[in-house]
ModelCIF file with pLDDT and N, C-alpha, C, O atoms, coordinates in Angstrom:
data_MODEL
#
_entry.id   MODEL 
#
_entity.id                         1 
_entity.type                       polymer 
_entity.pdbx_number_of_molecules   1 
#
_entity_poly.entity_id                      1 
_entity_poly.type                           'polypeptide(L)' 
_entity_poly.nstd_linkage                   no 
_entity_poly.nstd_monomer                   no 
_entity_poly.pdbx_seq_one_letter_code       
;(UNK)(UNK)(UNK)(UNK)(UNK)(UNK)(UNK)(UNK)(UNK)(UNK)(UNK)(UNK)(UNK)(UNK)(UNK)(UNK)
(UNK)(UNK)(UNK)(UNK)(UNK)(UNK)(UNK)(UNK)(UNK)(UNK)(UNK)(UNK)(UNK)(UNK)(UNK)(UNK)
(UNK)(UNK)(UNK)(UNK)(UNK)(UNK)(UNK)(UNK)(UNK)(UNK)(UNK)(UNK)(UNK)
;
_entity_poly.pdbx_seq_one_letter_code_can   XXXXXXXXXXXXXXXXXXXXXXXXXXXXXXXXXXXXXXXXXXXXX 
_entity_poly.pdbx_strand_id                 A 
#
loop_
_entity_poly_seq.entity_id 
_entity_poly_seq.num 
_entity_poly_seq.mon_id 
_entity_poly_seq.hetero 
1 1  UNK n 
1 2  UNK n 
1 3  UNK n 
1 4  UNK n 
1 5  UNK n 
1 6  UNK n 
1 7  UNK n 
1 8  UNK n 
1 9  UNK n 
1 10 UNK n 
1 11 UNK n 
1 12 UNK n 
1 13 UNK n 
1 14 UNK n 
1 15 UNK n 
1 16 UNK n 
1 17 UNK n 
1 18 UNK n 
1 19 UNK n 
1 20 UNK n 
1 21 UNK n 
1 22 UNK n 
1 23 UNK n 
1 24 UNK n 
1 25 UNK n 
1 26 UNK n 
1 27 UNK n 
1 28 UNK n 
1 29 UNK n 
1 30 UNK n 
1 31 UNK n 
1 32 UNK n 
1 33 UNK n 
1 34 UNK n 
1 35 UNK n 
1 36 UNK n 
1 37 UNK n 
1 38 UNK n 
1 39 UNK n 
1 40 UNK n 
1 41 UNK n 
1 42 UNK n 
1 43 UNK n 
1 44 UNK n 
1 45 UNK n 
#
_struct_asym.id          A 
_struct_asym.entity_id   1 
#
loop_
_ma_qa_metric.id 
_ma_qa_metric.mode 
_ma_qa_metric.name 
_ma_qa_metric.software_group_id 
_ma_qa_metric.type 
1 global pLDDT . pLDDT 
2 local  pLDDT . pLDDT 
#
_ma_qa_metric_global.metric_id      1 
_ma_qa_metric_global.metric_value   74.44 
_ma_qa_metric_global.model_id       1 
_ma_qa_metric_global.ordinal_id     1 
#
loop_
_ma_qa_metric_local.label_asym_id 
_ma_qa_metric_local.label_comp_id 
_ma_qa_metric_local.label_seq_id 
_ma_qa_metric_local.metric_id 
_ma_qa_metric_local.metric_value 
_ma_qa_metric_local.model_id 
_ma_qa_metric_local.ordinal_id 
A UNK 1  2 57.00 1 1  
A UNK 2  2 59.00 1 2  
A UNK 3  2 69.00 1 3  
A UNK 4  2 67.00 1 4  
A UNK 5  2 65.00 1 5  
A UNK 6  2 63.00 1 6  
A UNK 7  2 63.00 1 7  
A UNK 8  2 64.00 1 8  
A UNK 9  2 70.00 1 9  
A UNK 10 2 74.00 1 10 
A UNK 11 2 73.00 1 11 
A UNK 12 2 73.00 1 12 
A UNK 13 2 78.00 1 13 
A UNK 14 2 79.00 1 14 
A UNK 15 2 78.00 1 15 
A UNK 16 2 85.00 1 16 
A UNK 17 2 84.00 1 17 
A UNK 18 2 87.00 1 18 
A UNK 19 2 85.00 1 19 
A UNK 20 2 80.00 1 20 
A UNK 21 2 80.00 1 21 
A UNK 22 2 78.00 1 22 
A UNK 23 2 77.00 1 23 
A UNK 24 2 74.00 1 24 
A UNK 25 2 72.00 1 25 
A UNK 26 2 68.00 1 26 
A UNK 27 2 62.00 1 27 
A UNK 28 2 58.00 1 28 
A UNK 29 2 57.00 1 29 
A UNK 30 2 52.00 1 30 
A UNK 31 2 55.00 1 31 
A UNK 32 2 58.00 1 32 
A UNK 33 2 59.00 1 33 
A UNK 34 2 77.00 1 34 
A UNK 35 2 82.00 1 35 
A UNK 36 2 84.00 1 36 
A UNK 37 2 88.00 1 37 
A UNK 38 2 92.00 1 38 
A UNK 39 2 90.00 1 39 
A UNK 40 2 89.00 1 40 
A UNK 41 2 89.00 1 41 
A UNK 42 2 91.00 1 42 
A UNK 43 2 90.00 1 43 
A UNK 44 2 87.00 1 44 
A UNK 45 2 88.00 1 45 
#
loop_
_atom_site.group_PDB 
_atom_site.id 
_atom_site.type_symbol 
_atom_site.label_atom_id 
_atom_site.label_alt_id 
_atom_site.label_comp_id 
_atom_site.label_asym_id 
_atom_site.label_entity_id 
_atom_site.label_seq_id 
_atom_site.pdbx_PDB_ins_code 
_atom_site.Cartn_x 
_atom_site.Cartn_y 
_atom_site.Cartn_z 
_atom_site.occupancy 
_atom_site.B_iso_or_equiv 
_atom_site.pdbx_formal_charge 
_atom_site.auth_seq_id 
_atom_site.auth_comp_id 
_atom_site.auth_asym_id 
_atom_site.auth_atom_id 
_atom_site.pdbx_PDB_model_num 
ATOM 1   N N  . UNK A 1 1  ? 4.782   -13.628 2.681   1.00 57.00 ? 1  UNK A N  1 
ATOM 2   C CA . UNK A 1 1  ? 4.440   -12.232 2.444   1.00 57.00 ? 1  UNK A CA 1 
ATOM 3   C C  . UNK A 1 1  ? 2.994   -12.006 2.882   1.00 57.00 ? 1  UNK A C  1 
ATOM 4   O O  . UNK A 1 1  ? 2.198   -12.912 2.635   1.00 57.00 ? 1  UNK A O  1 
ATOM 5   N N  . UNK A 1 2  ? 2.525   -10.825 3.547   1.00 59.00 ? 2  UNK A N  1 
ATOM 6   C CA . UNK A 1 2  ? 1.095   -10.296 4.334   1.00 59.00 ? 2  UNK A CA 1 
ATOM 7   C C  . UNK A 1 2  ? 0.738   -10.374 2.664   1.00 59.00 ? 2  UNK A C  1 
ATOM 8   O O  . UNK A 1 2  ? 1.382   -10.168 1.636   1.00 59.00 ? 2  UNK A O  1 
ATOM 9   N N  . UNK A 1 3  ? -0.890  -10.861 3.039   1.00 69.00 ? 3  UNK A N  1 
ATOM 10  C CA . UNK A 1 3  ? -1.458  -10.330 1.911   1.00 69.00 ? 3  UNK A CA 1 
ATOM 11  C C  . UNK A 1 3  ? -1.896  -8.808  1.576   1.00 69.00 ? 3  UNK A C  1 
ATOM 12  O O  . UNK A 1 3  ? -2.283  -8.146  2.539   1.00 69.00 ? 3  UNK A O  1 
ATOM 13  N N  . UNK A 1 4  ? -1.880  -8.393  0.728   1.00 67.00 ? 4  UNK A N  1 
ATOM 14  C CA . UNK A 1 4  ? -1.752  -7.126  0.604   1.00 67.00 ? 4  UNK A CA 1 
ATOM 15  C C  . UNK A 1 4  ? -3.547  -6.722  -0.094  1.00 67.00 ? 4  UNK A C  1 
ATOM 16  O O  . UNK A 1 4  ? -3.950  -7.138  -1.181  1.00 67.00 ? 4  UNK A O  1 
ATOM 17  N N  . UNK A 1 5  ? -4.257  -5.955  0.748   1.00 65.00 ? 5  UNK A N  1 
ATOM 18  C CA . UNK A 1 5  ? -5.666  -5.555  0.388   1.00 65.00 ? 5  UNK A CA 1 
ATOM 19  C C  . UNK A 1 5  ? -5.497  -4.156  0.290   1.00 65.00 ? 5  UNK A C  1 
ATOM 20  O O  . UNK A 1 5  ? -5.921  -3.754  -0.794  1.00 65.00 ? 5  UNK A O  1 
ATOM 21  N N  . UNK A 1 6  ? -4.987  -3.158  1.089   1.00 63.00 ? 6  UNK A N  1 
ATOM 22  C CA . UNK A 1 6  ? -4.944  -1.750  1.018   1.00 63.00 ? 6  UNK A CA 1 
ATOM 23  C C  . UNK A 1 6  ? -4.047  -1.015  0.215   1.00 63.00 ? 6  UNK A C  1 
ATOM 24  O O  . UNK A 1 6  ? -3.224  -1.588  -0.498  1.00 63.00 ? 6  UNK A O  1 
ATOM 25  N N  . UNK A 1 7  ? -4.130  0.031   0.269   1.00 63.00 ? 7  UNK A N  1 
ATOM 26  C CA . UNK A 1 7  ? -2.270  1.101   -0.053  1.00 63.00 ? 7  UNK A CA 1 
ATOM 27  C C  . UNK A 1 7  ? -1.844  0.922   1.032   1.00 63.00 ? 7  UNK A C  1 
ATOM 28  O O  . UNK A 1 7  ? -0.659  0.628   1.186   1.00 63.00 ? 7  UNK A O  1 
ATOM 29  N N  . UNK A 1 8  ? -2.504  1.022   1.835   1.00 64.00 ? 8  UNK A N  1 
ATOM 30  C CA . UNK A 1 8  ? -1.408  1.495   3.279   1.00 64.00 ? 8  UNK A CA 1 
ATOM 31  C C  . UNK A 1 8  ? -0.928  0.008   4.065   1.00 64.00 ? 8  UNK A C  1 
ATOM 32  O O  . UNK A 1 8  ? -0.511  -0.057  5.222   1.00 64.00 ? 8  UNK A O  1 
ATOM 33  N N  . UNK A 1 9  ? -1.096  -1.093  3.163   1.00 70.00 ? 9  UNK A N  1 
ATOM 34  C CA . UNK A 1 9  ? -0.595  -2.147  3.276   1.00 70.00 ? 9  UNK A CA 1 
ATOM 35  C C  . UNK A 1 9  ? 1.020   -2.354  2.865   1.00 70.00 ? 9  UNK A C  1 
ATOM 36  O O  . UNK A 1 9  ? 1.881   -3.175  3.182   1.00 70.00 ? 9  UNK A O  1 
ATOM 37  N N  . UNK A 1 10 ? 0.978   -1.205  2.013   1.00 74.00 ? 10 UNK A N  1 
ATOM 38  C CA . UNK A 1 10 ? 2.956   -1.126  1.058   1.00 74.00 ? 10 UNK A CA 1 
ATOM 39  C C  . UNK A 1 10 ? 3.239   0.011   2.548   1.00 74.00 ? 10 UNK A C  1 
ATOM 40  O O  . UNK A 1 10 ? 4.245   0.720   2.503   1.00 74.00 ? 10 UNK A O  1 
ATOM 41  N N  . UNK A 1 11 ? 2.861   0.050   3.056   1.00 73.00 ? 11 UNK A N  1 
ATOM 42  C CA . UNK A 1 11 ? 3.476   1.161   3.792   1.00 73.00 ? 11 UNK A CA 1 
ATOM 43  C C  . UNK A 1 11 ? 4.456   0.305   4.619   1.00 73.00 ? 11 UNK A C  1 
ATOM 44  O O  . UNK A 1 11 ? 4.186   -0.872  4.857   1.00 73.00 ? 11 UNK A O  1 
ATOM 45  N N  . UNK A 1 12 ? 5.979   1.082   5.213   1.00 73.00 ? 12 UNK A N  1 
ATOM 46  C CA . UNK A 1 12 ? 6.691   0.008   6.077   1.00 73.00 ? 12 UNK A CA 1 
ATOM 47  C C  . UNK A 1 12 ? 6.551   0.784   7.597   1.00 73.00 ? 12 UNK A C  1 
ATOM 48  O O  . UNK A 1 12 ? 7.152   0.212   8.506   1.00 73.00 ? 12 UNK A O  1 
ATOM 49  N N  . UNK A 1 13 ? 5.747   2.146   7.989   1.00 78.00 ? 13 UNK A N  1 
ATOM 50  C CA . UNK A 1 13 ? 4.992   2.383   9.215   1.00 78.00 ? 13 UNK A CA 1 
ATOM 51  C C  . UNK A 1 13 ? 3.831   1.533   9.075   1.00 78.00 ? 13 UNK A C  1 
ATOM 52  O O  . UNK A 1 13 ? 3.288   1.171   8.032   1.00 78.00 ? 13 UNK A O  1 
ATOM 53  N N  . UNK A 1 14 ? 3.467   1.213   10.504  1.00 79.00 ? 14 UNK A N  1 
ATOM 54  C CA . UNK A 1 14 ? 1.927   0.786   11.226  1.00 79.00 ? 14 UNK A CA 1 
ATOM 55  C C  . UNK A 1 14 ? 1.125   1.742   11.466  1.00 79.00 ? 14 UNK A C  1 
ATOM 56  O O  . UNK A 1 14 ? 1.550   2.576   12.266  1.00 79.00 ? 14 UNK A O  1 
ATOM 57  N N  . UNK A 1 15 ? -0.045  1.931   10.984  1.00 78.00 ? 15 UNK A N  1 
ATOM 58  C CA . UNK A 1 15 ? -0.872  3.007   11.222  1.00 78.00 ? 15 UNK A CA 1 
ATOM 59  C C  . UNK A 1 15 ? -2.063  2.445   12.195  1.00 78.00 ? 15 UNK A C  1 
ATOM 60  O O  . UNK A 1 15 ? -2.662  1.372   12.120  1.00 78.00 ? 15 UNK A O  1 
ATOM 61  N N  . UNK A 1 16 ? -2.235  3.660   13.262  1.00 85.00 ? 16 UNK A N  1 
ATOM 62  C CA . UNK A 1 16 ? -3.096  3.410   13.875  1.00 85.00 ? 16 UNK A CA 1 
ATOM 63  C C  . UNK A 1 16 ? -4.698  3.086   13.603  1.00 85.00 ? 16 UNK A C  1 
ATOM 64  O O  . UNK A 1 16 ? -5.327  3.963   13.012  1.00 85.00 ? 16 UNK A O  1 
ATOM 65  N N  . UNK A 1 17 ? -5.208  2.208   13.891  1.00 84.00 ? 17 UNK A N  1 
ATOM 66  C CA . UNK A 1 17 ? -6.077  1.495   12.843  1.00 84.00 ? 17 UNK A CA 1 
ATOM 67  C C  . UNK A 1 17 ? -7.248  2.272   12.735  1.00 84.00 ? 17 UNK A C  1 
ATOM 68  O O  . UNK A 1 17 ? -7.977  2.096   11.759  1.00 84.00 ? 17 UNK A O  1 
ATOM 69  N N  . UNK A 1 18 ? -7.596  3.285   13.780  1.00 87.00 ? 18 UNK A N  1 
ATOM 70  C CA . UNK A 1 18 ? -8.543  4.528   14.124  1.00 87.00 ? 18 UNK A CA 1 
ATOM 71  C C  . UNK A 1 18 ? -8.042  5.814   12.674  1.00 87.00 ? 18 UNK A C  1 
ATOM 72  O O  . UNK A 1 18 ? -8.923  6.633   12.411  1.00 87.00 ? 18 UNK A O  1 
ATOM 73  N N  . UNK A 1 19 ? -7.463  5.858   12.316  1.00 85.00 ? 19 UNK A N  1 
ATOM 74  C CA . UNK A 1 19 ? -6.493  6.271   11.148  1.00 85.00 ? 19 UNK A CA 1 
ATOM 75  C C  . UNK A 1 19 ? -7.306  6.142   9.747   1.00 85.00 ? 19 UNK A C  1 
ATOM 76  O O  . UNK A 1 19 ? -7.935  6.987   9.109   1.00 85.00 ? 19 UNK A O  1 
ATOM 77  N N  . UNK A 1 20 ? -7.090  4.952   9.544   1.00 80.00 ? 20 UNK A N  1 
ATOM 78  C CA . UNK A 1 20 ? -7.772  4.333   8.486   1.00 80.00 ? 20 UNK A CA 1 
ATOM 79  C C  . UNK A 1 20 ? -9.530  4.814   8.683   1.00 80.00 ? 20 UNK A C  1 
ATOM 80  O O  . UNK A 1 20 ? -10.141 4.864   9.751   1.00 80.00 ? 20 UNK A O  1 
ATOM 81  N N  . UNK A 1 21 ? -10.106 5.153   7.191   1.00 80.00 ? 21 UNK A N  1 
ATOM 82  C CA . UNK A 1 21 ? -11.664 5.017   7.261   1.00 80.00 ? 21 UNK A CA 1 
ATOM 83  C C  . UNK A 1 21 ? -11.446 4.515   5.640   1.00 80.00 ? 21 UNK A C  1 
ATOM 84  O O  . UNK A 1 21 ? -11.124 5.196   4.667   1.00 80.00 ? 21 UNK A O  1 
ATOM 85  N N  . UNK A 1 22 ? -11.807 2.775   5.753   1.00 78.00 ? 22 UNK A N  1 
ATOM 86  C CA . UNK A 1 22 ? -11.500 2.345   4.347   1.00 78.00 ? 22 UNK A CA 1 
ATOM 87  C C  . UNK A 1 22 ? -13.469 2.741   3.750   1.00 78.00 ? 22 UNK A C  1 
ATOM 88  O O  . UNK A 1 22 ? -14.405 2.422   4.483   1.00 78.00 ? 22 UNK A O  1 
ATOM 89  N N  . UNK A 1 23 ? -13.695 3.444   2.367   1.00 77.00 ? 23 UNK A N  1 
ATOM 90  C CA . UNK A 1 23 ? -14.575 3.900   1.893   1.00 77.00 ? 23 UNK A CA 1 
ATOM 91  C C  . UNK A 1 23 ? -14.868 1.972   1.391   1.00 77.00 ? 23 UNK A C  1 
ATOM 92  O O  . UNK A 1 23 ? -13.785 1.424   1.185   1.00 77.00 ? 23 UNK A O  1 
ATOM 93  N N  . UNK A 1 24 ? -15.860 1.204   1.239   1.00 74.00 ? 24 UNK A N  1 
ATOM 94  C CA . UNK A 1 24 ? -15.934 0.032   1.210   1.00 74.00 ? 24 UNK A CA 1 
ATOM 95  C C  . UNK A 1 24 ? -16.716 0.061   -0.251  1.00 74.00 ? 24 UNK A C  1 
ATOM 96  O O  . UNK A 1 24 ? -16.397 -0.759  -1.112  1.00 74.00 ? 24 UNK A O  1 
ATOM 97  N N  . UNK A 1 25 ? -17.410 0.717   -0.411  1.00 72.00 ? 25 UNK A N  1 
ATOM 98  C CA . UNK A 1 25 ? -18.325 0.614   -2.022  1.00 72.00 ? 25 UNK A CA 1 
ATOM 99  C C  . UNK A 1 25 ? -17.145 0.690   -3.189  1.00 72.00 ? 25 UNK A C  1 
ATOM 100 O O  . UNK A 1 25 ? -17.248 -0.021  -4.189  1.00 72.00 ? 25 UNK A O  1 
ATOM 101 N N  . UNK A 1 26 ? -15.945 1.645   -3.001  1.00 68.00 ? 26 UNK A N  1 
ATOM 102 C CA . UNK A 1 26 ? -14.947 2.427   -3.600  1.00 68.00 ? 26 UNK A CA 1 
ATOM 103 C C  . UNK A 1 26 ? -14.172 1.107   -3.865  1.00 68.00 ? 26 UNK A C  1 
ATOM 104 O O  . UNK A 1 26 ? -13.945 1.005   -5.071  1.00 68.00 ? 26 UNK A O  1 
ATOM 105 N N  . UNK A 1 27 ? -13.671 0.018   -3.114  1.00 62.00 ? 27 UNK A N  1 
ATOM 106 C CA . UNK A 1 27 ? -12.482 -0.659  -3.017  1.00 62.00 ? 27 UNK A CA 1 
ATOM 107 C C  . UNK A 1 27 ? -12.566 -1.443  -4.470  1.00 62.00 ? 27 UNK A C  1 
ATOM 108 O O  . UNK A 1 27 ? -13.545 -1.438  -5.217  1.00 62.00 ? 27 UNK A O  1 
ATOM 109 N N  . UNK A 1 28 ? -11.608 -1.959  -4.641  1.00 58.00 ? 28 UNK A N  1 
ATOM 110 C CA . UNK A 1 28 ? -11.141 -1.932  -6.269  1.00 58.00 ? 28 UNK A CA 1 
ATOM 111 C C  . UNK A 1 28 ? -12.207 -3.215  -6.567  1.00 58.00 ? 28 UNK A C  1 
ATOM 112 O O  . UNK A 1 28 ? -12.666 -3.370  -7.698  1.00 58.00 ? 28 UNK A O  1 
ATOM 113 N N  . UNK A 1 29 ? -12.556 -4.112  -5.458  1.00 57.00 ? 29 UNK A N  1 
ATOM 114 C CA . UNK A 1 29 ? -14.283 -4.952  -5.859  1.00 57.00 ? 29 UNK A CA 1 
ATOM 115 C C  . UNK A 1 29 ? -15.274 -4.664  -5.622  1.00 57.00 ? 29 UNK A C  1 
ATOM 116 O O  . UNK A 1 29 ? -16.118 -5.552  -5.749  1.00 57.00 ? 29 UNK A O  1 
ATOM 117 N N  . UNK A 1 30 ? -15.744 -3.301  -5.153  1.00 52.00 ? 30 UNK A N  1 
ATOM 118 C CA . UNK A 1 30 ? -16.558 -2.337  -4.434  1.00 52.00 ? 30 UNK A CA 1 
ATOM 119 C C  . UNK A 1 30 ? -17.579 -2.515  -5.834  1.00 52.00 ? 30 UNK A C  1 
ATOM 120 O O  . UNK A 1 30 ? -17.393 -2.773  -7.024  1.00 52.00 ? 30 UNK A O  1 
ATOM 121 N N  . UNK A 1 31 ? -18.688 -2.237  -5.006  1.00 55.00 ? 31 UNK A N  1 
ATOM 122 C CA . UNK A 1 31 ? -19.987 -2.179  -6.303  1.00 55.00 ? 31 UNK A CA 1 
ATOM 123 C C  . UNK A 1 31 ? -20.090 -0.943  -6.828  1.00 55.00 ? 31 UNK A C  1 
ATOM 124 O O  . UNK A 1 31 ? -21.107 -0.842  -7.514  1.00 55.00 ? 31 UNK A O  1 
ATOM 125 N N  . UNK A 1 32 ? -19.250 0.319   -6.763  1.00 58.00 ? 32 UNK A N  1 
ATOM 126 C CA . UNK A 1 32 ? -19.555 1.686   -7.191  1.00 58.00 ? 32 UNK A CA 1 
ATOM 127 C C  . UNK A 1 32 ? -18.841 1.538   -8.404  1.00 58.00 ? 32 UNK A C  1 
ATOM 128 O O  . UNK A 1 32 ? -19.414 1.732   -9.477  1.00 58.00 ? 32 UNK A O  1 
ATOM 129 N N  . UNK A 1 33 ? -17.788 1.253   -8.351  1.00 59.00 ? 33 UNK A N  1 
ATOM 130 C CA . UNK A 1 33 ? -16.708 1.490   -9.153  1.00 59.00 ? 33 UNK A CA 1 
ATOM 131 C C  . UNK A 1 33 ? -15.658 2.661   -8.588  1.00 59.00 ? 33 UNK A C  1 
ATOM 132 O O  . UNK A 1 33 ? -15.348 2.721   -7.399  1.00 59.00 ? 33 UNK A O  1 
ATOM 133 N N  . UNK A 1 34 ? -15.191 3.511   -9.525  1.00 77.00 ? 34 UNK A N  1 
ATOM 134 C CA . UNK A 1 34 ? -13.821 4.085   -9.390  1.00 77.00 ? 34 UNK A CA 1 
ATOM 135 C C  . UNK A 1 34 ? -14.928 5.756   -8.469  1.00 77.00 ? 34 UNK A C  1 
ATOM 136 O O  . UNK A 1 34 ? -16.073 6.157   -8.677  1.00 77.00 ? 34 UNK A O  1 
ATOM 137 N N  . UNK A 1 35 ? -13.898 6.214   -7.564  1.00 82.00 ? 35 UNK A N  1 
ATOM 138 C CA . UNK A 1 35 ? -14.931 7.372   -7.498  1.00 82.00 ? 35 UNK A CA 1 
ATOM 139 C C  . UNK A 1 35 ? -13.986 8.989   -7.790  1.00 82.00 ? 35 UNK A C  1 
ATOM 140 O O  . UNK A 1 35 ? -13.039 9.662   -7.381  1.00 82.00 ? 35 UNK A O  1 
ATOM 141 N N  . UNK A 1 36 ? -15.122 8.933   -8.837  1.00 84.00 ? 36 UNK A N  1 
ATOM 142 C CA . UNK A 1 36 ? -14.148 10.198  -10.052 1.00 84.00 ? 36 UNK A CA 1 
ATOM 143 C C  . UNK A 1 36 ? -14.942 11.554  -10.181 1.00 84.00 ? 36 UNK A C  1 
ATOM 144 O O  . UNK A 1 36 ? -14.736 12.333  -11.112 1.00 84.00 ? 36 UNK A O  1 
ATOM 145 N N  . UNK A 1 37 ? -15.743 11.750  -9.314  1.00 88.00 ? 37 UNK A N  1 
ATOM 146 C CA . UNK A 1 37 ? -16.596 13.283  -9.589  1.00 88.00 ? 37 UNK A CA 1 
ATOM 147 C C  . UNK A 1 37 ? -16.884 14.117  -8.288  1.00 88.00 ? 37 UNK A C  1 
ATOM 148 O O  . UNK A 1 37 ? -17.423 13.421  -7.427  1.00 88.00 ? 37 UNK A O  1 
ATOM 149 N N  . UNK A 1 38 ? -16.725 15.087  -8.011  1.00 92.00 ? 38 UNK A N  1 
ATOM 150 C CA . UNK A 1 38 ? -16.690 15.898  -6.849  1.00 92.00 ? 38 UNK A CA 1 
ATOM 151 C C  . UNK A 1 38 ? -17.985 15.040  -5.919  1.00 92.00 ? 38 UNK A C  1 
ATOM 152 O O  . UNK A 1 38 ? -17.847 14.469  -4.837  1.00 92.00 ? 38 UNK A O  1 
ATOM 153 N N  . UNK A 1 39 ? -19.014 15.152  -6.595  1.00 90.00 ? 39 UNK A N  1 
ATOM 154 C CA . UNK A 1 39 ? -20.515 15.356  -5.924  1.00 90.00 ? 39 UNK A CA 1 
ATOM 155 C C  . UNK A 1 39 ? -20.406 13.603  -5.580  1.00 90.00 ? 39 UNK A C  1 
ATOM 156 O O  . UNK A 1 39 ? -21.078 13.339  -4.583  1.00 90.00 ? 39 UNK A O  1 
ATOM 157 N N  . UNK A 1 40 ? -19.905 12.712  -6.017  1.00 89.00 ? 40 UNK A N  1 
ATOM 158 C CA . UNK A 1 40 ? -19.764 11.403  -5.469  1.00 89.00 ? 40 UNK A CA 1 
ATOM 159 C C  . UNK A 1 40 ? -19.175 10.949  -4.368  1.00 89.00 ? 40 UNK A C  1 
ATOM 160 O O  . UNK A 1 40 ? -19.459 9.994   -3.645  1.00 89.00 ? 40 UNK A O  1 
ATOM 161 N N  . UNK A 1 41 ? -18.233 11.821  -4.314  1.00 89.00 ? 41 UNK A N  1 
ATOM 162 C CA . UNK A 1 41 ? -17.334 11.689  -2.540  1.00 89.00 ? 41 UNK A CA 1 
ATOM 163 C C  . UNK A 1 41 ? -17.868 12.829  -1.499  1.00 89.00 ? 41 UNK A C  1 
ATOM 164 O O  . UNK A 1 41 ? -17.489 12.735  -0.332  1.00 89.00 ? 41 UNK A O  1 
ATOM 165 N N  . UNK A 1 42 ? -18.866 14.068  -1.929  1.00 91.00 ? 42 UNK A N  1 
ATOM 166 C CA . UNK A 1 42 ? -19.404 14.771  -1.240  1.00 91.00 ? 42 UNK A CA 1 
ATOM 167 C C  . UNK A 1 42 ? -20.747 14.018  -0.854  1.00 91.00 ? 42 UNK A C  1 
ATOM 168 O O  . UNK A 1 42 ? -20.894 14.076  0.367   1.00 91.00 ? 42 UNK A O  1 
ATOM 169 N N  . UNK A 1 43 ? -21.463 13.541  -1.289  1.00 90.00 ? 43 UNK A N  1 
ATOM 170 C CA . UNK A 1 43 ? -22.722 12.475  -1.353  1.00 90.00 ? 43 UNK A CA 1 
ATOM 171 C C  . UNK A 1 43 ? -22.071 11.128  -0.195  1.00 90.00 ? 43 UNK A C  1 
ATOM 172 O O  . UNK A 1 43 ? -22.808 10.504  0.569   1.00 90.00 ? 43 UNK A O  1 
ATOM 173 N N  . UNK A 1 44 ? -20.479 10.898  -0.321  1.00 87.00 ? 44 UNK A N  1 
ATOM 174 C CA . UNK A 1 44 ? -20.631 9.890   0.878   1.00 87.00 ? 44 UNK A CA 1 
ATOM 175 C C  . UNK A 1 44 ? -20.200 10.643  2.505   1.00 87.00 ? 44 UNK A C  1 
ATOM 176 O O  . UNK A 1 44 ? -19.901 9.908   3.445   1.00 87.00 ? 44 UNK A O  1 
ATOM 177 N N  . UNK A 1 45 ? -20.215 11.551  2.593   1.00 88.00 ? 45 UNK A N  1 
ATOM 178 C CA . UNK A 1 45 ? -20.811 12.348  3.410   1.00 88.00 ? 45 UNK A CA 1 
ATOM 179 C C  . UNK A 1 45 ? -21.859 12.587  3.935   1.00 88.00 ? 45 UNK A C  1 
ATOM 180 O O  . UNK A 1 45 ? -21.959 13.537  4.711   1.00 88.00 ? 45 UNK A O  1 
#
């Protein structure tokens, strides 16, 4: 079995990898933590 790191890892399409923009601070070992407030995902902008 692929190891599984993403969501779009359960997916049974291939996504074009230009597709994907994985947020890297966010990821479930990411140093931010969870990102839960408007102005936190507007700020990674």
């Amino acid at each position: 079995a692929p190891s599984v790191q993403l969501w779009s890892d359960y997916l049974n399409v291939h996504l074009h990898p230009k597709s994907l923009y994985v947020i890297r601070q966010y990821l479930h070992d990411g140093d931010c933590g969870c990102l839960e407030a408007f102005g936190q995902g507007e700020s990674l902008l």
